[in-house]
N, C-alpha and C. Protein backbone atom coordinates (compact mmCIF):
# COMPACT_ATOMS: atom_id res chain seq x y z
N UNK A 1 0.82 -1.19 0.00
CA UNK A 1 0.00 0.00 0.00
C UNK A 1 0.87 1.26 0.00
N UNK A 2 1.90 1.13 0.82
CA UNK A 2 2.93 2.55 0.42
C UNK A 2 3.62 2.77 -0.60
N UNK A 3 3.61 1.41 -1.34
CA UNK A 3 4.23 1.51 -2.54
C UNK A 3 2.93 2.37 -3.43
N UNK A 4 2.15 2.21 -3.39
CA UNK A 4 1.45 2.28 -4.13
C UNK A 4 0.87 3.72 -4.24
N UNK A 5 0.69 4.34 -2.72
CA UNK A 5 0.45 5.45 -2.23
C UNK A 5 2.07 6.80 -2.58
N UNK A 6 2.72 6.01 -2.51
CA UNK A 6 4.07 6.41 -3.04
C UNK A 6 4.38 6.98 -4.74
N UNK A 7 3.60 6.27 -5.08
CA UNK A 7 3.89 6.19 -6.57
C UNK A 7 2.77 7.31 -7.20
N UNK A 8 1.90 7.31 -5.96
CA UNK A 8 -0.14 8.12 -6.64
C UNK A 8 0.92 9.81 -6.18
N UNK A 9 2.02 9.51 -4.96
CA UNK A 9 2.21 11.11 -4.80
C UNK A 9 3.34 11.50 -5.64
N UNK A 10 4.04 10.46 -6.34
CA UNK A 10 4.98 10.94 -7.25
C UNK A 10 4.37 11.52 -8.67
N UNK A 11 3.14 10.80 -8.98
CA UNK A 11 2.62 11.45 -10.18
C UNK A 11 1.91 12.72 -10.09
N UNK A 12 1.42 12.71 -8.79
CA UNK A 12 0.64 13.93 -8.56
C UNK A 12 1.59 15.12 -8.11
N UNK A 13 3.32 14.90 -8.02
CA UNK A 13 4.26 15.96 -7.88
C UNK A 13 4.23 15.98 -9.68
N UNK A 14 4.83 15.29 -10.34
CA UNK A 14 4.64 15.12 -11.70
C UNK A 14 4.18 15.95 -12.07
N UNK A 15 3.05 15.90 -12.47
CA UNK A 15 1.98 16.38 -12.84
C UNK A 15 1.90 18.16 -12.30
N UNK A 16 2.04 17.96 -10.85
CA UNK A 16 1.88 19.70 -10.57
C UNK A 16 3.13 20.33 -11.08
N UNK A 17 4.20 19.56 -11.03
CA UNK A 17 5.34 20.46 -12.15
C UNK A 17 5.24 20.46 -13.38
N UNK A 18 4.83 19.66 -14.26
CA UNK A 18 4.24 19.91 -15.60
C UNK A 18 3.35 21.41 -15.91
N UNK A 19 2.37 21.15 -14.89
CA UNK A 19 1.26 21.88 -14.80
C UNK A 19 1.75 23.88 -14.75
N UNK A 20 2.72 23.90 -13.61
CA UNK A 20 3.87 24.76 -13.62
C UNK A 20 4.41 25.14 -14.97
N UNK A 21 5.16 24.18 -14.83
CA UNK A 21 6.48 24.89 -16.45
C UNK A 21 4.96 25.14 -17.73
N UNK A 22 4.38 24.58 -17.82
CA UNK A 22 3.08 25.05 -18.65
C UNK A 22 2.39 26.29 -18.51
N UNK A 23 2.30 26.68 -17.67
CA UNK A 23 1.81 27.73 -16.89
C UNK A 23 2.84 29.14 -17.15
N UNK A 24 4.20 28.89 -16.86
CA UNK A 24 5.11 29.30 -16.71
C UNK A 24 5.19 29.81 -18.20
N UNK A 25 5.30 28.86 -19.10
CA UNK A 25 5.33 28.87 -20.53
C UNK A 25 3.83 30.16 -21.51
N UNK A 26 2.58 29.51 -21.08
CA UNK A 26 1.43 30.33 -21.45
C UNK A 26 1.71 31.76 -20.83
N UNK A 27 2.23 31.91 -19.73
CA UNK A 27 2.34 33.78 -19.18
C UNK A 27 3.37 34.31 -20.01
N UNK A 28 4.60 33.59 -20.66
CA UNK A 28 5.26 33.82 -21.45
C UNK A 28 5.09 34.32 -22.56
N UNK A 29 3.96 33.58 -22.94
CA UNK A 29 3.60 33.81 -24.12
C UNK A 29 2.80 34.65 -24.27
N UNK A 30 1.87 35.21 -23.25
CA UNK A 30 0.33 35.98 -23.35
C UNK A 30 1.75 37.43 -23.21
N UNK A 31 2.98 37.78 -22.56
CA UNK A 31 3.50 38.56 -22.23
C UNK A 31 4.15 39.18 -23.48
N UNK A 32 4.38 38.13 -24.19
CA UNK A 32 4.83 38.53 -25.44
C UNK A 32 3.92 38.82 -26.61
N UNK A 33 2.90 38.80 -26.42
CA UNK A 33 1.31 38.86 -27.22
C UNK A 33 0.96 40.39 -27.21
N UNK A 34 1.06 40.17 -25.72
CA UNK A 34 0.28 41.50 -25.23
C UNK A 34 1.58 42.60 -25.27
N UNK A 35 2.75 42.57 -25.21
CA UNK A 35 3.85 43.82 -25.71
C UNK A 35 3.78 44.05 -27.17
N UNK A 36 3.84 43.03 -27.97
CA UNK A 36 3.65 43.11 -29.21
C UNK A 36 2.18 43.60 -29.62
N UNK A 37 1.04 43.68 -29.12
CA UNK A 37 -0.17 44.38 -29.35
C UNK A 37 0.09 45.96 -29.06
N UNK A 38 0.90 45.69 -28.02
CA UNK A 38 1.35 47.21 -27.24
C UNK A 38 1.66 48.06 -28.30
N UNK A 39 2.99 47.41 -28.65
CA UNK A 39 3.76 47.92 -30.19
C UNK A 39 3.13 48.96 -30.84
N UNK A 40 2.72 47.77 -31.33
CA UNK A 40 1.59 47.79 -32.58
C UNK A 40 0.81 49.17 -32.52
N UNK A 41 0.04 49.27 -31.27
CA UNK A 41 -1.06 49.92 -30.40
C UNK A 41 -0.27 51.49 -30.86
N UNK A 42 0.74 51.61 -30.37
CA UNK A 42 1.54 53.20 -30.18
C UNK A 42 2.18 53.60 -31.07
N UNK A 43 2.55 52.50 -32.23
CA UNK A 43 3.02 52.50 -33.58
C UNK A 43 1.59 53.37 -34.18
N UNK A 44 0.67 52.02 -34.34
CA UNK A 44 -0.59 53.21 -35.35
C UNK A 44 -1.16 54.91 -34.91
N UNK A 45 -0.77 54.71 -33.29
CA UNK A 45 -1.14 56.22 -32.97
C UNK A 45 -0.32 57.07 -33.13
N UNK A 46 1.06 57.12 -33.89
CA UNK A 46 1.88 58.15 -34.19
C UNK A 46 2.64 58.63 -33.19
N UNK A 47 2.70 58.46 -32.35
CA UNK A 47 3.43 58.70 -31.19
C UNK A 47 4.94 59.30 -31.33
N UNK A 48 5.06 60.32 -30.94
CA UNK A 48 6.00 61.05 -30.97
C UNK A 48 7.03 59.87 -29.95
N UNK A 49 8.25 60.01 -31.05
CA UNK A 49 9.92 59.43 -30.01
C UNK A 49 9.88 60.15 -28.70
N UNK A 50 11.20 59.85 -28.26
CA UNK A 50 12.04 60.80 -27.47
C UNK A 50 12.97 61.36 -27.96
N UNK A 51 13.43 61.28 -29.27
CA UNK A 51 14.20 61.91 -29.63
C UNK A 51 13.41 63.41 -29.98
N UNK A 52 12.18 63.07 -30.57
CA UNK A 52 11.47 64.13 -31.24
C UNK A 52 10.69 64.88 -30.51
N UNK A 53 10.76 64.79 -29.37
CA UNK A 53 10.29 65.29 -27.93
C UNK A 53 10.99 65.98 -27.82
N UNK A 54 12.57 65.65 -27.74
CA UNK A 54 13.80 66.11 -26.83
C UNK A 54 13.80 67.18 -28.02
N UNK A 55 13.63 67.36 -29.28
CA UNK A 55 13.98 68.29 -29.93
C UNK A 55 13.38 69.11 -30.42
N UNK A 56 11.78 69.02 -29.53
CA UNK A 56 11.02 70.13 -30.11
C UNK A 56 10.78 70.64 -28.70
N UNK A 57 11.40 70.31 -27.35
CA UNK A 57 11.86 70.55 -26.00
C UNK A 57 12.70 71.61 -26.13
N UNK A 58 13.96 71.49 -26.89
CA UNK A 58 15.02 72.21 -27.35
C UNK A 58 14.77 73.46 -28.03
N UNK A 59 13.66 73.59 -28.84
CA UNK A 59 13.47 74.33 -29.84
C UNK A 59 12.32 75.39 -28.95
N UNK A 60 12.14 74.80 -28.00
CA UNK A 60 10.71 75.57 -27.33
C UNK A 60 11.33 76.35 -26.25
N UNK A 61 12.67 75.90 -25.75
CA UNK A 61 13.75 76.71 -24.54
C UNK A 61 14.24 77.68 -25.77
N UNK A 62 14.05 77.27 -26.57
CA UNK A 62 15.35 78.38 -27.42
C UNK A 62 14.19 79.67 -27.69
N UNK A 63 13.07 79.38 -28.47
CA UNK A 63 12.41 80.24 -28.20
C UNK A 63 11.76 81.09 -27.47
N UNK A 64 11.59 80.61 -25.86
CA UNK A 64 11.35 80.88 -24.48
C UNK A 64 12.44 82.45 -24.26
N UNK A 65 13.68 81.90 -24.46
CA UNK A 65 14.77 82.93 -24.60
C UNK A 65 14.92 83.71 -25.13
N UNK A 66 15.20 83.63 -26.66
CA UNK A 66 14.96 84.82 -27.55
C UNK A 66 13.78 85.63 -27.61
N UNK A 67 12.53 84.54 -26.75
CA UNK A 67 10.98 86.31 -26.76
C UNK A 67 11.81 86.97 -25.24
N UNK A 68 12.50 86.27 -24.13
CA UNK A 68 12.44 87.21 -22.63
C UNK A 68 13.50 87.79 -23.25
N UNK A 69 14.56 87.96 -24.41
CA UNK A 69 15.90 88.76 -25.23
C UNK A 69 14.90 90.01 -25.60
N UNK A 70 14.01 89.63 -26.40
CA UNK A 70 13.41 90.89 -27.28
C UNK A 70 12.30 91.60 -26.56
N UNK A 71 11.74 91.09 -25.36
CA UNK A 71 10.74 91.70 -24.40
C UNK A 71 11.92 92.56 -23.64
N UNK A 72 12.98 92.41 -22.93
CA UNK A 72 13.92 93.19 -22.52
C UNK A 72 14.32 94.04 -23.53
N UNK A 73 14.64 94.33 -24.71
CA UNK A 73 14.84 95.05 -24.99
C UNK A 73 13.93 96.50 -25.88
N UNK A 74 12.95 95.54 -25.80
CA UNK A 74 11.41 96.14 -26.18
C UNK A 74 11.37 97.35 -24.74
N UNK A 75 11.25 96.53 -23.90
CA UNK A 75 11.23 97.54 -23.34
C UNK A 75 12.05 98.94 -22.83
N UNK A 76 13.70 98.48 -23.03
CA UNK A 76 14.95 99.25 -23.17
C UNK A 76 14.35 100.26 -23.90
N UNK A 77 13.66 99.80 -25.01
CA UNK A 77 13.21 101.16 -25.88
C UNK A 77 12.60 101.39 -25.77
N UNK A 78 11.27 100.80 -25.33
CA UNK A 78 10.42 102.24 -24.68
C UNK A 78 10.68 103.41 -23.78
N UNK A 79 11.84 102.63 -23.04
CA UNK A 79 12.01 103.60 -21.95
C UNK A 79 12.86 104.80 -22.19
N UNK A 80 13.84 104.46 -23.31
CA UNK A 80 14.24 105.46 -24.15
C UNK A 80 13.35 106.63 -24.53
N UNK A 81 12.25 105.86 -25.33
CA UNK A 81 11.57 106.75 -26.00
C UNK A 81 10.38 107.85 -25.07
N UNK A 82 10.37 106.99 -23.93
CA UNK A 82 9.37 107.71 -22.94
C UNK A 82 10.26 109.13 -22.18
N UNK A 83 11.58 109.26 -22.02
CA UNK A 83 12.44 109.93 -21.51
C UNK A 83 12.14 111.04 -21.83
């Protein structure tokens, strides 16, 4: 009977490690499904890089600067002209 009872708990370890690496395997796969939908997903919506972020970031400091350059001196001359 222990042999026997022995052998019912070796298949039923068996089995729950099968059941595992299977398991293990399907999340694998749904993970790689579902990034690749992701992709896909942010690809068709046009989605701006980071590069093209970073350089219209760049372009928006530069202009930030050159209007507080020409507001300072906008006003240099008014104040001239108000004298």
């Amino acid at each position: 009977m222990s042999q026997t009872s022995s052998r019912i708990f070796d298949e039923i370890a068996r089995l729950a490690t099968d059941a595992a690496g299977a398991a293990q395997g399907v999340k694998r796969e749904v993970e790689t499904v579902a990034k690749a939908q992701i992709e896909r997903l942010i690809k068709d919506m046009d989605v701006a890089s980071r590069e093209e972020v970073e350089v219209l970031r760049e372009m928006v400091l530069a202009a930030r600067e050159e209007n507080e350059r020409l507001s300072a001196r906008l006003k240099a001359l008014e104040d001239r002209l108000g004298q």
